[in-house]
Every structure is written in C-alpha cells, then in structure tokens.
C-alpha atoms as a PDB file:
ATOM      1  CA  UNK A   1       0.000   0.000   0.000  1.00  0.00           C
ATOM      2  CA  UNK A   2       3.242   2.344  -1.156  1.00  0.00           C
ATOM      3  CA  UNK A   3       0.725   4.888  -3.187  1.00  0.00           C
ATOM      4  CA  UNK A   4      -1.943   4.934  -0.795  1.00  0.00           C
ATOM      5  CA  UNK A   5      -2.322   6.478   3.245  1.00  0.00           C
ATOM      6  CA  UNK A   6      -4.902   4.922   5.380  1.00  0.00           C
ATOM      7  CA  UNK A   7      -8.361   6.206   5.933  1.00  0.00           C
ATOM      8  CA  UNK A   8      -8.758   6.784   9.958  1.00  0.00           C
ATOM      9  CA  UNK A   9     -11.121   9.210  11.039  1.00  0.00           C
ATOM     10  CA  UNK A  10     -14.786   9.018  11.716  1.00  0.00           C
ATOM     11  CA  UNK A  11     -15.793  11.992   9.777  1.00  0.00           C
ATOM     12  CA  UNK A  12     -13.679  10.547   5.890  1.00  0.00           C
ATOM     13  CA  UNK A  13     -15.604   7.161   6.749  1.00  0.00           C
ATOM     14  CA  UNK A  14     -18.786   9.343   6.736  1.00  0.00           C
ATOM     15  CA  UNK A  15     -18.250  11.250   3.872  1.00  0.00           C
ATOM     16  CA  UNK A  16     -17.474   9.033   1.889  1.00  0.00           C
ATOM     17  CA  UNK A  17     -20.385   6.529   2.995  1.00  0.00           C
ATOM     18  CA  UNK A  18     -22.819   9.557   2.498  1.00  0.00           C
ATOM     19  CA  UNK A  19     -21.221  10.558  -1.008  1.00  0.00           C
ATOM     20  CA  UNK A  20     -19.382   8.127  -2.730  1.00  0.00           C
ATOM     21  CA  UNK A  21     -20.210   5.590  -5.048  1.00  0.00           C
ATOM     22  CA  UNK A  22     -20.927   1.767  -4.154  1.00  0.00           C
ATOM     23  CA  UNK A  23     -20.067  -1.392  -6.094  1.00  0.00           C
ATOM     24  CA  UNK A  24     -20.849  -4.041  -4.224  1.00  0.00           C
ATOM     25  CA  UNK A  25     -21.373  -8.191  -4.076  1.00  0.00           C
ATOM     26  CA  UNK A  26     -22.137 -11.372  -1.707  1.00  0.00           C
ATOM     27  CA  UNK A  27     -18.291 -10.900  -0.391  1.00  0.00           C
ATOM     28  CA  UNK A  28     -17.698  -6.657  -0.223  1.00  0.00           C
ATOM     29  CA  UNK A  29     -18.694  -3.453  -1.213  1.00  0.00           C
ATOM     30  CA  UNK A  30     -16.224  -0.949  -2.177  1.00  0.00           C
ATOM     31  CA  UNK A  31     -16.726   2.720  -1.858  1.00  0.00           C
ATOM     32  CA  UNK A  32     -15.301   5.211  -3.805  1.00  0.00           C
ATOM     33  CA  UNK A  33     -15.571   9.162  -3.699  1.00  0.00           C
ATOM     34  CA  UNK A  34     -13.415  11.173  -5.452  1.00  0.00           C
ATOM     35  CA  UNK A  35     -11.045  13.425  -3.429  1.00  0.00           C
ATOM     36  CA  UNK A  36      -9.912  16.399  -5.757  1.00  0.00           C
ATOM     37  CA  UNK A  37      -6.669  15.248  -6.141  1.00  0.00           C
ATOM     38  CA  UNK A  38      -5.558  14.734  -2.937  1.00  0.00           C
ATOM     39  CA  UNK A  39      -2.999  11.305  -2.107  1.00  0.00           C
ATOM     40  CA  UNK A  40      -5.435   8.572  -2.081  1.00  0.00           C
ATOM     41  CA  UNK A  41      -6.669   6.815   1.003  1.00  0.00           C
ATOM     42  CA  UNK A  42      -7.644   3.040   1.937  1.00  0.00           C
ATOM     43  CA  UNK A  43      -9.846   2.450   4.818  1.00  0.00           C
ATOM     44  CA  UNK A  44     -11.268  -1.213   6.180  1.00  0.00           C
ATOM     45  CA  UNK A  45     -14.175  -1.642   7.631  1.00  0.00           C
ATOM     46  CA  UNK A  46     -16.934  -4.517   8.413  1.00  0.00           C
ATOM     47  CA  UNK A  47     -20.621  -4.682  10.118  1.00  0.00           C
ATOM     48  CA  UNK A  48     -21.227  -5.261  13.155  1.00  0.00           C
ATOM     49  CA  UNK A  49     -23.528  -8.155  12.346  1.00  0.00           C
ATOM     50  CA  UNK A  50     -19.988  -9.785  11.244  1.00  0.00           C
ATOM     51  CA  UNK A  51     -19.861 -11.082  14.838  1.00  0.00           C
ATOM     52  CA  UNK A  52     -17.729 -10.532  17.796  1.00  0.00           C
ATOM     53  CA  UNK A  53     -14.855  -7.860  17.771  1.00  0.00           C
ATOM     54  CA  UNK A  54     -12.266 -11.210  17.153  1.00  0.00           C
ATOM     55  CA  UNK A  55     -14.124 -11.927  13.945  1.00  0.00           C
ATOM     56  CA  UNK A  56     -14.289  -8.421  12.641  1.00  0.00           C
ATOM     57  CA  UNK A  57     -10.612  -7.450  13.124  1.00  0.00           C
ATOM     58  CA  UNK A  58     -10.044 -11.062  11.198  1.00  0.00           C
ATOM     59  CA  UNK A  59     -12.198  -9.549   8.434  1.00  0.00           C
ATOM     60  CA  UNK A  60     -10.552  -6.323   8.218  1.00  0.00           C
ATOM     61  CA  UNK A  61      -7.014  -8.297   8.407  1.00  0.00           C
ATOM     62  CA  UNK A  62      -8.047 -10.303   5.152  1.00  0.00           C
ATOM     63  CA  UNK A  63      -9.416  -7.215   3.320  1.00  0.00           C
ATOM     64  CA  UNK A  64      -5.969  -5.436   3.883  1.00  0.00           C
ATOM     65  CA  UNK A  65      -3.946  -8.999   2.904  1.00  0.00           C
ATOM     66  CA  UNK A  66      -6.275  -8.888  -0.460  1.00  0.00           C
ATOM     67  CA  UNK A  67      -5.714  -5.394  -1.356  1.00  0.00           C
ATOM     68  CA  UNK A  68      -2.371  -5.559  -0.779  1.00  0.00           C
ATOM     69  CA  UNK A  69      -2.498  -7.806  -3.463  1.00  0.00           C
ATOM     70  CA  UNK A  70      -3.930  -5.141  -5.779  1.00  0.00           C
ATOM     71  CA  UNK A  71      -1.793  -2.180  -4.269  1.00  0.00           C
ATOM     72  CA  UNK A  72       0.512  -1.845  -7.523  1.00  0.00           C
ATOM     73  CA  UNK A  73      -2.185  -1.819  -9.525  1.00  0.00           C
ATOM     74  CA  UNK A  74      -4.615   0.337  -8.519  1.00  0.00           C
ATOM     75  CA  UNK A  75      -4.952   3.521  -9.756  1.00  0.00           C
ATOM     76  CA  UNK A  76      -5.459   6.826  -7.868  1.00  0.00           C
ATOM     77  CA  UNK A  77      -9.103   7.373  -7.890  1.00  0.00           C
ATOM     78  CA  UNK A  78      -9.797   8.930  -4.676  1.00  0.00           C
ATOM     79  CA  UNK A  79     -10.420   7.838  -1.008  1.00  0.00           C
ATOM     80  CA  UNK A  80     -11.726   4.368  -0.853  1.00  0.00           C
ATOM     81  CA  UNK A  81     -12.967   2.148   1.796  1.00  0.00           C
ATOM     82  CA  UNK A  82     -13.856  -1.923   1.809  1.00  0.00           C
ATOM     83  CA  UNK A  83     -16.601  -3.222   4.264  1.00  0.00           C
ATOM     84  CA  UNK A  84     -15.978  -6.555   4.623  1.00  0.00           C
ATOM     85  CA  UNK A  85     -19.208  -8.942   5.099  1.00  0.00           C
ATOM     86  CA  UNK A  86     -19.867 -11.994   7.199  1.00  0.00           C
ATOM     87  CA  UNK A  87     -18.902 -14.631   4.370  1.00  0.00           C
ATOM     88  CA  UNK A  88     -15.430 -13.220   4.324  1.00  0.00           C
ATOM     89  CA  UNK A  89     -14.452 -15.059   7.135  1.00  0.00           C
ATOM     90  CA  UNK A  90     -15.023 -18.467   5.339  1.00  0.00           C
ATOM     91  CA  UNK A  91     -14.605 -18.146   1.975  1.00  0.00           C
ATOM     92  CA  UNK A  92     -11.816 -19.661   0.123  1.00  0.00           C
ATOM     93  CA  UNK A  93      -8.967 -17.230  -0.790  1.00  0.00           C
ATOM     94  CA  UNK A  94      -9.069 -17.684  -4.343  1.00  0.00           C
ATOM     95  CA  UNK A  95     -12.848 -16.824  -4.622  1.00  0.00           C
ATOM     96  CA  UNK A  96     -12.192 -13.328  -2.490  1.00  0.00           C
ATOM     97  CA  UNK A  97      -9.143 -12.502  -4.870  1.00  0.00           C
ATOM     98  CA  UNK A  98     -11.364 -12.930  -7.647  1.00  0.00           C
ATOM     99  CA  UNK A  99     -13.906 -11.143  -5.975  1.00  0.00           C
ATOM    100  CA  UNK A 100     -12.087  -8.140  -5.024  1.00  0.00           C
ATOM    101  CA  UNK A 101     -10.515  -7.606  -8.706  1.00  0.00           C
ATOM    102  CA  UNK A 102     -13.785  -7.520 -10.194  1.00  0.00           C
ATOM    103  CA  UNK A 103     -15.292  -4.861  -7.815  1.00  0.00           C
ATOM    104  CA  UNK A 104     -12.070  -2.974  -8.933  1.00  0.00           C
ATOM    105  CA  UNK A 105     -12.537  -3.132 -11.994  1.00  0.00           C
ATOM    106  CA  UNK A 106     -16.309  -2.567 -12.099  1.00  0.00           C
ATOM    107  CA  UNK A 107     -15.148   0.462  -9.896  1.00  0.00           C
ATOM    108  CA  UNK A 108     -12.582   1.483 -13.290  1.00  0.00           C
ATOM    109  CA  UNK A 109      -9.550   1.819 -10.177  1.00  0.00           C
ATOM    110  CA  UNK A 110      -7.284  -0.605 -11.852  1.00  0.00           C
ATOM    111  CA  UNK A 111      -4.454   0.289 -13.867  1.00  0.00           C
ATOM    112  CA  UNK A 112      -4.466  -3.474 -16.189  1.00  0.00           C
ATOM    113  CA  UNK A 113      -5.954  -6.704 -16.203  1.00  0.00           C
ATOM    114  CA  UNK A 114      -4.478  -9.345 -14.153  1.00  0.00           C
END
C-alpha cells in the first residue's frame, strides 16, 4: 500500500459513505468518492452483524492482505474504503481474490488486467 495512506477518522468514513459511489457483491462493497486530487486513502471496515470484535478485526485483516495484493495496480481514484461482510471469514482465498478484482474493476480503479 506504497501509493496509498490509510483512511482513519470518523468523519472521511462518513463522507465518503454519504457521497461516494458503491459497487458491491455477496463478499464486499467498495466505496469510492473522489477526493480532488488529494494522495489517495484506503480504509477497512466490516458490520457489526460480522460477529464478535475477534471476527471483525479477522475480516478487516483479510481485506488489507487482499488489497495488498492489488496495491501496484490500482490507480489513484480517490479515497476508498472496503466493508468486509460476514462470508469473508469463510470463503476460500481464491474466490475473495477474484472477488475483489472484479469490484475494482467494475469500480474502473485498476491500472491493467491481471
């Protein structure tokens, strides 16, 4: 995550919730708002329905192991942040991968195809 800064307070999470974009599926959604320019951020973030607080910081642990799969590759397109649902904590690697890298691209915040 060389190109991009975390996401950490309250108030970024809620503006981008309130105005970004959503693409979304069974695994994540991924918000994206555009930030006029300024570095781009990452945050991580799950529901509370995940389960306990054990399970959630598992969830967000995974999400940050997948993008940092994508890091390289992603182009600057503003603050984004990836909540993390329930079936995250089960599902096989390879399907999340594969999951991720298509809500990237549906999002058009990859540089090239994988």
């Amino acid at each position: 995550m060389a190109q991009f800064q975390r996401l950490k307070r309250r108030a970024d999470f809620g503006r981008v919730f309130r105005f970004g974009r959503t693409v979304g599926d069974r695994y994540m959604v991924l918000f994206i708002l555009s930030n006029d320019g300024v570095a781009s951020r990452i945050g991580f973030t799950t529901q509370r329905s995940a389960g306990s607080a054990v399970k959630r910081n598992r969830i967000r642990r995974r999400l940050r192991a997948l993008f940092s799969l994508f890091a390289e590759n992603v182009t600057p397109c503003g603050d984004l942040i990836i909540l993390g649902k329930k079936p995250v904590l089960t599902e096989d690697w390879d399907r999340l991968v594969h999951s991720l890298h298509k809500l990237l691209v549906r999002a058009g915040c990859l540089k090239k195809q994988l």
